[in-house]
C-alpha atoms as a PDB file:
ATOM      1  CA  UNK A   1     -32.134 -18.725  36.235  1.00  0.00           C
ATOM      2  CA  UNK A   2     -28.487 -19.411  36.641  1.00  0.00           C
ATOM      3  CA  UNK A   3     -26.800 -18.787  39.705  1.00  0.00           C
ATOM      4  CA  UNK A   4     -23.454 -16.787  39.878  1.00  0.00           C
ATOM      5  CA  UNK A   5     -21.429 -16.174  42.913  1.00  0.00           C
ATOM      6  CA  UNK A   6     -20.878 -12.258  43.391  1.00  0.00           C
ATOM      7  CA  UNK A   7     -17.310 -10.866  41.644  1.00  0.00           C
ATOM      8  CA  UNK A   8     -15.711  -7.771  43.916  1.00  0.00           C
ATOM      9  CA  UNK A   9     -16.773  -5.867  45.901  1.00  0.00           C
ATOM     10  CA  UNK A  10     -16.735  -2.362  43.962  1.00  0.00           C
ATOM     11  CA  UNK A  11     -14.657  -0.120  46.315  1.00  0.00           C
ATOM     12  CA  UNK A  12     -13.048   3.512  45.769  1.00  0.00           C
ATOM     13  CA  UNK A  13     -11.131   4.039  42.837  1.00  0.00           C
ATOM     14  CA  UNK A  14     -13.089   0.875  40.886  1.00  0.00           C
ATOM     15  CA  UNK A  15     -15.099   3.690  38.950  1.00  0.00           C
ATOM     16  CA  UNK A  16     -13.396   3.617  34.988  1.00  0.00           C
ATOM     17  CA  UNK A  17     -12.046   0.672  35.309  1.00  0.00           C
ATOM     18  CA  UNK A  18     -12.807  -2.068  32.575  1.00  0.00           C
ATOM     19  CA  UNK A  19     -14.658  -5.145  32.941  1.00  0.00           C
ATOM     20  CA  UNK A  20     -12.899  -8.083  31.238  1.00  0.00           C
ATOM     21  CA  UNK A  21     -14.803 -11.295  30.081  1.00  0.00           C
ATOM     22  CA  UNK A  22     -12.558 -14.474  30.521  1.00  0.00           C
ATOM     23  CA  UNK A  23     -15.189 -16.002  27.640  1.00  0.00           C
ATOM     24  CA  UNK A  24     -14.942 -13.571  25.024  1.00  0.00           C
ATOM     25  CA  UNK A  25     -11.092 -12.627  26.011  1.00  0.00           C
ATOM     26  CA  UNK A  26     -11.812  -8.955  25.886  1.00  0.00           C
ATOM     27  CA  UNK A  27     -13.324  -5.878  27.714  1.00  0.00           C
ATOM     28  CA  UNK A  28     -16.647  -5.860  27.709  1.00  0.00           C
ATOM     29  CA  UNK A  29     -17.363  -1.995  29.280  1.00  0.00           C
ATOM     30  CA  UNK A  30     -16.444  -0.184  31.887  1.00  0.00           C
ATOM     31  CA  UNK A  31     -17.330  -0.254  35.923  1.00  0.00           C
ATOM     32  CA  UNK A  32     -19.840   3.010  36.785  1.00  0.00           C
ATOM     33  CA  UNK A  33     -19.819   3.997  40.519  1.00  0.00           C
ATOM     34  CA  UNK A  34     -23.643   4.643  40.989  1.00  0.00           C
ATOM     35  CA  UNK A  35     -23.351   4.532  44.968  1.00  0.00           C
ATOM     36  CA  UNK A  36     -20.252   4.521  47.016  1.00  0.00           C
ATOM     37  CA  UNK A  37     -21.901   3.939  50.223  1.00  0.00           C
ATOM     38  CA  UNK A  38     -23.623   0.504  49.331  1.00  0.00           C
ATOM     39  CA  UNK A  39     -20.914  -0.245  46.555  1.00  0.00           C
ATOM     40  CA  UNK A  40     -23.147  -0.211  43.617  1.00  0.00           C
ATOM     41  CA  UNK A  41     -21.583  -0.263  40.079  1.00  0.00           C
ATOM     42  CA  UNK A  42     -22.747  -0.930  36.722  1.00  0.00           C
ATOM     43  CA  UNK A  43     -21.422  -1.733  34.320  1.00  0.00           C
ATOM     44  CA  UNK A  44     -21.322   0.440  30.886  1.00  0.00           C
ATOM     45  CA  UNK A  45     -21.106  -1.399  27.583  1.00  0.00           C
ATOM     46  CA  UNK A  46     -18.144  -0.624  25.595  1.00  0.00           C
ATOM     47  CA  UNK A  47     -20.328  -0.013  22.274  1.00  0.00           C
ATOM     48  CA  UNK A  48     -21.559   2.573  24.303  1.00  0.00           C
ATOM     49  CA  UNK A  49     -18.350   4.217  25.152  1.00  0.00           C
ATOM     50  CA  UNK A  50     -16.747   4.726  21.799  1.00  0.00           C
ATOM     51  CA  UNK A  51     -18.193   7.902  19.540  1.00  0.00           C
ATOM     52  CA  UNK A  52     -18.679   6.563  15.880  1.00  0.00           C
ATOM     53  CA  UNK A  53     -18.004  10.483  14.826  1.00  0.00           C
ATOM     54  CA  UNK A  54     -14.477  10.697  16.510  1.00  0.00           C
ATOM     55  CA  UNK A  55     -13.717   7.094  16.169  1.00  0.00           C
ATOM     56  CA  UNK A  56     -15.649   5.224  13.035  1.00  0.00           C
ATOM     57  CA  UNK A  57     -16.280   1.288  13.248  1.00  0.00           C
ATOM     58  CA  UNK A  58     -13.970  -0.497  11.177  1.00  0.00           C
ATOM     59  CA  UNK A  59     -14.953  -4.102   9.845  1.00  0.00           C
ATOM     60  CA  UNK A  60     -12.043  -6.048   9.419  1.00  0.00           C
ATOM     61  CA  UNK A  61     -13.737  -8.046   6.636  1.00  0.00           C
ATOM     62  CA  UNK A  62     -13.544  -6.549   2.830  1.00  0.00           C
ATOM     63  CA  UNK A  63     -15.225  -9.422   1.422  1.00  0.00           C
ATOM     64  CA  UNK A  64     -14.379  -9.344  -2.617  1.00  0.00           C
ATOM     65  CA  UNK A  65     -12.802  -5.823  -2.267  1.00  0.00           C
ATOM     66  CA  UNK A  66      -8.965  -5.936  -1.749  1.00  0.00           C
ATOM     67  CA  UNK A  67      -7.138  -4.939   1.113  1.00  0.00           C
ATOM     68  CA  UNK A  68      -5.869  -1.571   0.850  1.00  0.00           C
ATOM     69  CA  UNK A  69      -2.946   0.384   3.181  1.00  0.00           C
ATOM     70  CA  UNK A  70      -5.209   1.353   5.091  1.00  0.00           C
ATOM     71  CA  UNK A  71      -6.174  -1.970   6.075  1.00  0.00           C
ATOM     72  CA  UNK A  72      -3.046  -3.245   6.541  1.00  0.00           C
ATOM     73  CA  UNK A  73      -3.260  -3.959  10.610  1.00  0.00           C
ATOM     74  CA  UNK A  74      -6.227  -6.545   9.372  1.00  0.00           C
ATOM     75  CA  UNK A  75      -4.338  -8.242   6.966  1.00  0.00           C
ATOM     76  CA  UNK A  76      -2.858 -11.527   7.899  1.00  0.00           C
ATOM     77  CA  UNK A  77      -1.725 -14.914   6.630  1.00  0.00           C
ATOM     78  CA  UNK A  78       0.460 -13.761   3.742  1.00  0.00           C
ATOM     79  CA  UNK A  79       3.577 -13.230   5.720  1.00  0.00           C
ATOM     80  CA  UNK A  80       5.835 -15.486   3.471  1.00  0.00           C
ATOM     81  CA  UNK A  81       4.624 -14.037   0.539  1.00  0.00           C
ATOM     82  CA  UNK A  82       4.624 -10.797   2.133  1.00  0.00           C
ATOM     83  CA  UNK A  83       8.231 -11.217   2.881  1.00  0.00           C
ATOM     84  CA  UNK A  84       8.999 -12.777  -0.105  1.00  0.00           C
ATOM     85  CA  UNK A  85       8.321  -9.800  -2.293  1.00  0.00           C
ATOM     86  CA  UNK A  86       9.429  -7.449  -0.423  1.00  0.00           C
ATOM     87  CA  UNK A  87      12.530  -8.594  -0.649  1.00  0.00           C
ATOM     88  CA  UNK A  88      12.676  -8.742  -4.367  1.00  0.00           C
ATOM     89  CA  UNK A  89      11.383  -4.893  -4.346  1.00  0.00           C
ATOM     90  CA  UNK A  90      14.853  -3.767  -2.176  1.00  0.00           C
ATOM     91  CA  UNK A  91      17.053  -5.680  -3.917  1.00  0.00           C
ATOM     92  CA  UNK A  92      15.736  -5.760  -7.419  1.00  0.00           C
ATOM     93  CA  UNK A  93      14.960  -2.704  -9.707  1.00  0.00           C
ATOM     94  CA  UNK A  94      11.948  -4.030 -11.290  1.00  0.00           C
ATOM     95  CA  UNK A  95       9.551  -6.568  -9.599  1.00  0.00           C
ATOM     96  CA  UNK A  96       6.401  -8.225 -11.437  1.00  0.00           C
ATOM     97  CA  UNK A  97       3.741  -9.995  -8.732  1.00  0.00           C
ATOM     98  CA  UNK A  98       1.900 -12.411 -11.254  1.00  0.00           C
ATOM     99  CA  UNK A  99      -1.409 -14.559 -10.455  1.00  0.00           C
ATOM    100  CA  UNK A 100      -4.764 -14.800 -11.775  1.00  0.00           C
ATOM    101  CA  UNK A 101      -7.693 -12.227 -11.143  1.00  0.00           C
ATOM    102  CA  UNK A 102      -8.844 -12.812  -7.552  1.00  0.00           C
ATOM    103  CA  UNK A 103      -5.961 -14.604  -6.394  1.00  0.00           C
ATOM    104  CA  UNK A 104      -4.990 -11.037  -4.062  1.00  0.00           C
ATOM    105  CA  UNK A 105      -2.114  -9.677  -5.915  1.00  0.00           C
ATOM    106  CA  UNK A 106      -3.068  -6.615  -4.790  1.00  0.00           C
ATOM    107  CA  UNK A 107      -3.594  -6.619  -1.497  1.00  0.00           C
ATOM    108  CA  UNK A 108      -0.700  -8.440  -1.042  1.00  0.00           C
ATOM    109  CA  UNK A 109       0.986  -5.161  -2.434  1.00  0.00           C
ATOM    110  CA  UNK A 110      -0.996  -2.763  -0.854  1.00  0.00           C
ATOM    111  CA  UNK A 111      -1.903  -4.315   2.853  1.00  0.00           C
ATOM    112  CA  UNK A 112       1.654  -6.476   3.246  1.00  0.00           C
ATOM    113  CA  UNK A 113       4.298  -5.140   0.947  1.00  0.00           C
ATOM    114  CA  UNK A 114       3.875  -1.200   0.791  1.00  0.00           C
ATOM    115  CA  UNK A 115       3.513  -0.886   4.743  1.00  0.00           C
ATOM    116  CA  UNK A 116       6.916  -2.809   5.072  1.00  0.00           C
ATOM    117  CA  UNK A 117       8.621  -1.343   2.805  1.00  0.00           C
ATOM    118  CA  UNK A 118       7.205   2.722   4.348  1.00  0.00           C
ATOM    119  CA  UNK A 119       8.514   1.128   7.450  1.00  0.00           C
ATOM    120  CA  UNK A 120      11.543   0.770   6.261  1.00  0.00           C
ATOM    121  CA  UNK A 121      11.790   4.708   5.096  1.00  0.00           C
ATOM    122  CA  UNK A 122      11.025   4.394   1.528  1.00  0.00           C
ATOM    123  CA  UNK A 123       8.187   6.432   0.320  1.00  0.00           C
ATOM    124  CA  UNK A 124       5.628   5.013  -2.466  1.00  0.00           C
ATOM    125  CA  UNK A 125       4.029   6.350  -5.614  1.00  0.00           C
ATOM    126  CA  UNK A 126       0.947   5.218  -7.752  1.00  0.00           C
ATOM    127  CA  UNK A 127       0.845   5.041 -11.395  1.00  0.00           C
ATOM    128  CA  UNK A 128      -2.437   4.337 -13.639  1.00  0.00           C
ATOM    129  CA  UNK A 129      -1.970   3.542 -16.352  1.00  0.00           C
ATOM    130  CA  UNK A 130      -5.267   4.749 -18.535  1.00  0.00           C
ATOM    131  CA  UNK A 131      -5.426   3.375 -22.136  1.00  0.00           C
ATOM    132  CA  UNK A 132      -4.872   6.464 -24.508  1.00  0.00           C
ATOM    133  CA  UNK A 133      -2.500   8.093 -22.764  1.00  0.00           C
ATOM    134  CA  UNK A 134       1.217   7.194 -23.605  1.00  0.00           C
ATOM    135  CA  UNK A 135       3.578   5.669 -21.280  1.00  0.00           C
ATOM    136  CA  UNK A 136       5.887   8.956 -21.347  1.00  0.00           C
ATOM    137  CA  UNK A 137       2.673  10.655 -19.442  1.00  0.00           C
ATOM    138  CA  UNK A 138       1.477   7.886 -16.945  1.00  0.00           C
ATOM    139  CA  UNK A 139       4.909   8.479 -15.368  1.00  0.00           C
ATOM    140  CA  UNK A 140       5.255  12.392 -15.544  1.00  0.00           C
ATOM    141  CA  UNK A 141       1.635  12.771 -14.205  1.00  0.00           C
ATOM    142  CA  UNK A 142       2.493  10.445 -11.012  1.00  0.00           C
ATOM    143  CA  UNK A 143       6.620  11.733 -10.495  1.00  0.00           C
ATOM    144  CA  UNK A 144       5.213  15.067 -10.974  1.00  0.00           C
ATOM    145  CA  UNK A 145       3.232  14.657  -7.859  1.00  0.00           C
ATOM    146  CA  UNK A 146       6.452  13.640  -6.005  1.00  0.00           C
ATOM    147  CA  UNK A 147       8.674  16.385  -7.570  1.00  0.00           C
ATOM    148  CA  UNK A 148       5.929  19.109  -6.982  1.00  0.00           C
ATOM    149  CA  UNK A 149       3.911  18.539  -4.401  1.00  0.00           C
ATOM    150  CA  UNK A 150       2.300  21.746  -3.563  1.00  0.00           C
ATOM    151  CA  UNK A 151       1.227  22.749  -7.181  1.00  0.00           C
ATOM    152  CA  UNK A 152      -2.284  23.252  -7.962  1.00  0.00           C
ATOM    153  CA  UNK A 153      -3.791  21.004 -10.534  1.00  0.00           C
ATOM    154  CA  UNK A 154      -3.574  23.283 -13.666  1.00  0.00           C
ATOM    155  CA  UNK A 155       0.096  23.739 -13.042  1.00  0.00           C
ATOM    156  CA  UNK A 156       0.580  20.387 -12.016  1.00  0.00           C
ATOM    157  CA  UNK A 157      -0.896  19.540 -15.747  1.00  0.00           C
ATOM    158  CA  UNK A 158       1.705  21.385 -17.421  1.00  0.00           C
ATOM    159  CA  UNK A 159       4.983  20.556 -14.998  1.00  0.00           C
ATOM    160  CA  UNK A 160       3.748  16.914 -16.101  1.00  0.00           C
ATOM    161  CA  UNK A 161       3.040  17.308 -20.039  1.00  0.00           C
ATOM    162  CA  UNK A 162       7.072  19.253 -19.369  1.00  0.00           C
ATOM    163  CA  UNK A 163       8.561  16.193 -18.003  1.00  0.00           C
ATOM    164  CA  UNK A 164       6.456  13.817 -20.537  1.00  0.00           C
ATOM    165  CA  UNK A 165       8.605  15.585 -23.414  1.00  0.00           C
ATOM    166  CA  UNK A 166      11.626  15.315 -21.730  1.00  0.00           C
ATOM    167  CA  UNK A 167      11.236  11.631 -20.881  1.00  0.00           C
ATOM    168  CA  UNK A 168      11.216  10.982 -24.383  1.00  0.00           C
ATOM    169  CA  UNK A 169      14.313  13.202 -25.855  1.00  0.00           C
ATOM    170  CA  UNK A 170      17.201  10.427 -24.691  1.00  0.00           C
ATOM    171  CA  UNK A 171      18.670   7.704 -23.100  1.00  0.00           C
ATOM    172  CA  UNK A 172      20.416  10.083 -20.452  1.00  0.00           C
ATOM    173  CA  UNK A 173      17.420  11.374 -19.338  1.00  0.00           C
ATOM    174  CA  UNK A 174      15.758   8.854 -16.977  1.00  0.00           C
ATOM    175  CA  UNK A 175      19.033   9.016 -14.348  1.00  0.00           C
ATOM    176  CA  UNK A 176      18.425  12.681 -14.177  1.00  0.00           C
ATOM    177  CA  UNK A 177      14.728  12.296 -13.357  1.00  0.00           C
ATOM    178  CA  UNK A 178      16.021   9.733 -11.240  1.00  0.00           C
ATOM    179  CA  UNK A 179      17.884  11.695  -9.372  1.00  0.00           C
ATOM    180  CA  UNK A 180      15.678  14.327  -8.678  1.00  0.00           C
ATOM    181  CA  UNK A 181      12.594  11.836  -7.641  1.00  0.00           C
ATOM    182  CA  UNK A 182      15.441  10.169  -4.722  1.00  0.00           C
ATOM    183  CA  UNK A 183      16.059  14.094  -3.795  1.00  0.00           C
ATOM    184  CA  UNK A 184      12.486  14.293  -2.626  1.00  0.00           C
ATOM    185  CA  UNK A 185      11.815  10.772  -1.322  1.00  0.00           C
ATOM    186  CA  UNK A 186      12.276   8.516   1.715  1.00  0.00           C
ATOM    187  CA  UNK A 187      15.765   8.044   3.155  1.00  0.00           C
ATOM    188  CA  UNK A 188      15.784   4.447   1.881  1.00  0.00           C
ATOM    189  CA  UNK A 189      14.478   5.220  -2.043  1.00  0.00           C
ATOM    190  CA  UNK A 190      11.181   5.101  -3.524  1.00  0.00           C
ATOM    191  CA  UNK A 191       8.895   2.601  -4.858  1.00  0.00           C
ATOM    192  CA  UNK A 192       6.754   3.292  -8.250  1.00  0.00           C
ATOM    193  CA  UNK A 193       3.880   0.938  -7.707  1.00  0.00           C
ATOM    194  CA  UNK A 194       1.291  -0.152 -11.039  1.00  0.00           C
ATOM    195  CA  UNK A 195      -1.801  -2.188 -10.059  1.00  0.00           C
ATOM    196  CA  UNK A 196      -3.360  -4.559 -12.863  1.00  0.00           C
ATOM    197  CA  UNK A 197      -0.753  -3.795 -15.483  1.00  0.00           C
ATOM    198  CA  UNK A 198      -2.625  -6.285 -17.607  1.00  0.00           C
ATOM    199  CA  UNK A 199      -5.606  -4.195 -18.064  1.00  0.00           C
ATOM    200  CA  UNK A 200      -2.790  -1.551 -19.991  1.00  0.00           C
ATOM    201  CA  UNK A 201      -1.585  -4.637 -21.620  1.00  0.00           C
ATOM    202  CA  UNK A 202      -4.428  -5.785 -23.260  1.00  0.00           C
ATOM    203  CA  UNK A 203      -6.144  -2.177 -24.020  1.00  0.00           C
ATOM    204  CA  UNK A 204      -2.455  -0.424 -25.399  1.00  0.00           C
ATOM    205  CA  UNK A 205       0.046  -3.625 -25.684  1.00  0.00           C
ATOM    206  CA  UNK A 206       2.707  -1.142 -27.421  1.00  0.00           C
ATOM    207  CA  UNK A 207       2.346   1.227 -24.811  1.00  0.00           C
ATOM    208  CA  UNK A 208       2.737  -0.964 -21.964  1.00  0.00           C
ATOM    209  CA  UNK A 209       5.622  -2.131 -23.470  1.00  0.00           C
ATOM    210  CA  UNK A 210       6.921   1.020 -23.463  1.00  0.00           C
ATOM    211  CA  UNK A 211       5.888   1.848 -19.975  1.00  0.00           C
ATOM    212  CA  UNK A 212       7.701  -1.312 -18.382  1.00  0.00           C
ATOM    213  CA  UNK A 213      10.547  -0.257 -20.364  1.00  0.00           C
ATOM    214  CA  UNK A 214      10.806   3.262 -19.211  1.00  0.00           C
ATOM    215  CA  UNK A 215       9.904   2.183 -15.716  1.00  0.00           C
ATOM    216  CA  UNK A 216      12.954  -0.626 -15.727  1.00  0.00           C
ATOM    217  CA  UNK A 217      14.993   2.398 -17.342  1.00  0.00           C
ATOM    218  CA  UNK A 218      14.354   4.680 -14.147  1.00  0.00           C
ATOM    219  CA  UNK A 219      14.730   2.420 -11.627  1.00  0.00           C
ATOM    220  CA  UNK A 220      18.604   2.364  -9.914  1.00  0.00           C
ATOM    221  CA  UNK A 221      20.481   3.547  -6.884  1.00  0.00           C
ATOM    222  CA  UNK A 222      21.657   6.968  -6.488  1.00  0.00           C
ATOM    223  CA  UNK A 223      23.577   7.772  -3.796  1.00  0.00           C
ATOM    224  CA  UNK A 224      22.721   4.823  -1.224  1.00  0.00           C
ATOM    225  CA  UNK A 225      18.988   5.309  -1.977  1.00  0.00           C
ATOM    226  CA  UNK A 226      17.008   3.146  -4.601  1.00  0.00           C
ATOM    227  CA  UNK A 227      14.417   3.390  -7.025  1.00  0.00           C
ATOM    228  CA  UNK A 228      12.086   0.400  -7.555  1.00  0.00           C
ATOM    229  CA  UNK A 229       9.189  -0.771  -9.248  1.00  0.00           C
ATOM    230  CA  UNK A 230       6.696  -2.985  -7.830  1.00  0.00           C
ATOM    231  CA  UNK A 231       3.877  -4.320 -10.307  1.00  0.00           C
ATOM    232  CA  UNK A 232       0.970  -7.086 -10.756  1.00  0.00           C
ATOM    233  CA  UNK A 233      -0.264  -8.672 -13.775  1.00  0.00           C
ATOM    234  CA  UNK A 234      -2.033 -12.062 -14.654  1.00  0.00           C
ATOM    235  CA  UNK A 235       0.211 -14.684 -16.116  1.00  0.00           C
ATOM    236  CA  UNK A 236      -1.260 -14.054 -19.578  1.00  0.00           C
ATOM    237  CA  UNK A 237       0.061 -10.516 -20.161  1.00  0.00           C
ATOM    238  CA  UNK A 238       3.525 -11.256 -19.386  1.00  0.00           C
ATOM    239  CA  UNK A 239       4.379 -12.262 -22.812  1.00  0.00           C
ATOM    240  CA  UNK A 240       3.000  -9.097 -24.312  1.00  0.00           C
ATOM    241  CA  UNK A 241       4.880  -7.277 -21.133  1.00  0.00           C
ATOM    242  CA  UNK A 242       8.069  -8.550 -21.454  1.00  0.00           C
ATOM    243  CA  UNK A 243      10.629  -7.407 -24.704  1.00  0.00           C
ATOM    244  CA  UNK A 244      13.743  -8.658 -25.931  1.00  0.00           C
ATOM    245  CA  UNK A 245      15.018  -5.098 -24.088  1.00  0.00           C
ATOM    246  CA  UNK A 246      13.854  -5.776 -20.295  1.00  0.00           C
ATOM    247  CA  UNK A 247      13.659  -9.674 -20.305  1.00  0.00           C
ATOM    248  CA  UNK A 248      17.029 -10.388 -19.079  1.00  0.00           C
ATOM    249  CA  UNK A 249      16.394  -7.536 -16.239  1.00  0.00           C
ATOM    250  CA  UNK A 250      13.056  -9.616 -15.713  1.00  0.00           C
ATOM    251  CA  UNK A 251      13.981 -12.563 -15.579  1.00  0.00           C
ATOM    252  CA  UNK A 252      14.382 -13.433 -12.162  1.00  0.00           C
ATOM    253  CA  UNK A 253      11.728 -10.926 -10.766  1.00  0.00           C
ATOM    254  CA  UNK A 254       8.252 -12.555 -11.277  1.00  0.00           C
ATOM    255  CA  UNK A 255       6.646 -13.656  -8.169  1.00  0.00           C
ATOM    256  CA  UNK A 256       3.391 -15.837  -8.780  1.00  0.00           C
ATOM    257  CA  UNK A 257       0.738 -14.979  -6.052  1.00  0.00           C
END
């Protein structure tokens, strides 16, 4: 057996405190006081002191699943990229994050980008798309949630079939939505985000058309505040993505992952 010289002596006020391991470069438990008179303590493992009901164990490692907002304090080694396009999402109105399936498009977006850019006051939506429903509705049904928050789902349903129709009556139209989705968002803007566009693009080509173009149409500033886009898609949907109507606004605004 080992020998180890003896650490402290335990005195009064040692009980609670933590034990740290210079090996593992962390706390290992905590010091118990079992008797004060001969200076006893133990020592109580941390897994021990932590109650998986109040405070559930969190693996760090997602393994093939992406990397989600919530898991944004685990994810590292992006911060270029991170930076990169977050950038491009203040200071451009539409932004397209390209890169093959797997390559972590997404959780670049959701674990580095969407954090930073909460952080820096903006507030962030979710679209999904579904293939059948029209582009018009994919955006009511998510700006809807934004613009009425505290309806129930039935009458959320409607307020979103409302704005749908009115998406689709003119050109003037998308400022005024605009408008009224900066009047309920961050102080810095707010940030429609669409995950795997190219799954739209391949299942309703027209309609993701349309969808990037009404999308490009809403974005804009109003009032100091901004409205932006943030989306990913593989490389071999951008063709289908892209029309002669947004390419000049896209131009400059693919990021390859």
């Amino acid at each position: 057996m080992e020998a180890h010289e003896p650490g402290p002596v335990i005195a009064e006020g040692f009980s609670g405190a933590p034990v740290w391991d210079d090996a593992q470069d962390g706390v290992l438990g905590m010091t118990v006081a079992a008797d004060r008179r001969d200076r006893t303590a133990y020592l109580l493992p941390s897994a021990d002191l932590v109650d998986e009901r109040t405070v559930p164990p969190r693996c760090p490692y997602r393994g093939l699943a992406p990397f989600t907002e919530d898991d944004a304090e685990f994810f590292h080694g992006r911060d270029e990229d991170t930076a990169r396009v977050r950038a491009a999402v203040r200071g451009r109105p539409v932004t397209l994050v390209a890169g093959p399936s797997g390559c972590g498009k997404s959780s670049l977006v959701r674990a580095g980008v969407l954090p930073g850019l909460r952080d820096d006051g903006m507030s962030v939506t979710e679209l999904r798309p579904v293939p059948g429903v029209r582009a018009s509705a994919v955006v009511a049904r998510a700006l809807t949630g934004v613009l009425e928050p505290r309806l129930g789902e039935v009458d959320r349903l409607v307020k979103a079939q409302e704005l749908a129709g009115l998406l689709e009556t003119g050109d003037d139209v998308p400022a005024e939505v605009r408008a009224r989705v900066l009047a309920h968002a961050g102080s810095a803007g707010h940030v429609l985000f669409v995950d795997q566009l190219e799954e739209y693009a391949g299942a309703e080509p027209e309609a993701a058309r349309d969808l990037l173009g009404l999308l490009a149409a809403l974005a804009g500033r109003q009032d100091g505040a901004v409205l932006r886009v943030v989306a990913t898609a593989r490389p071999d949907s951008l063709d289908t993505l892209v029309t002669t109507g947004t390419s000049d606004l896209l131009s400059d605004a693919r990021y390859r992952s």
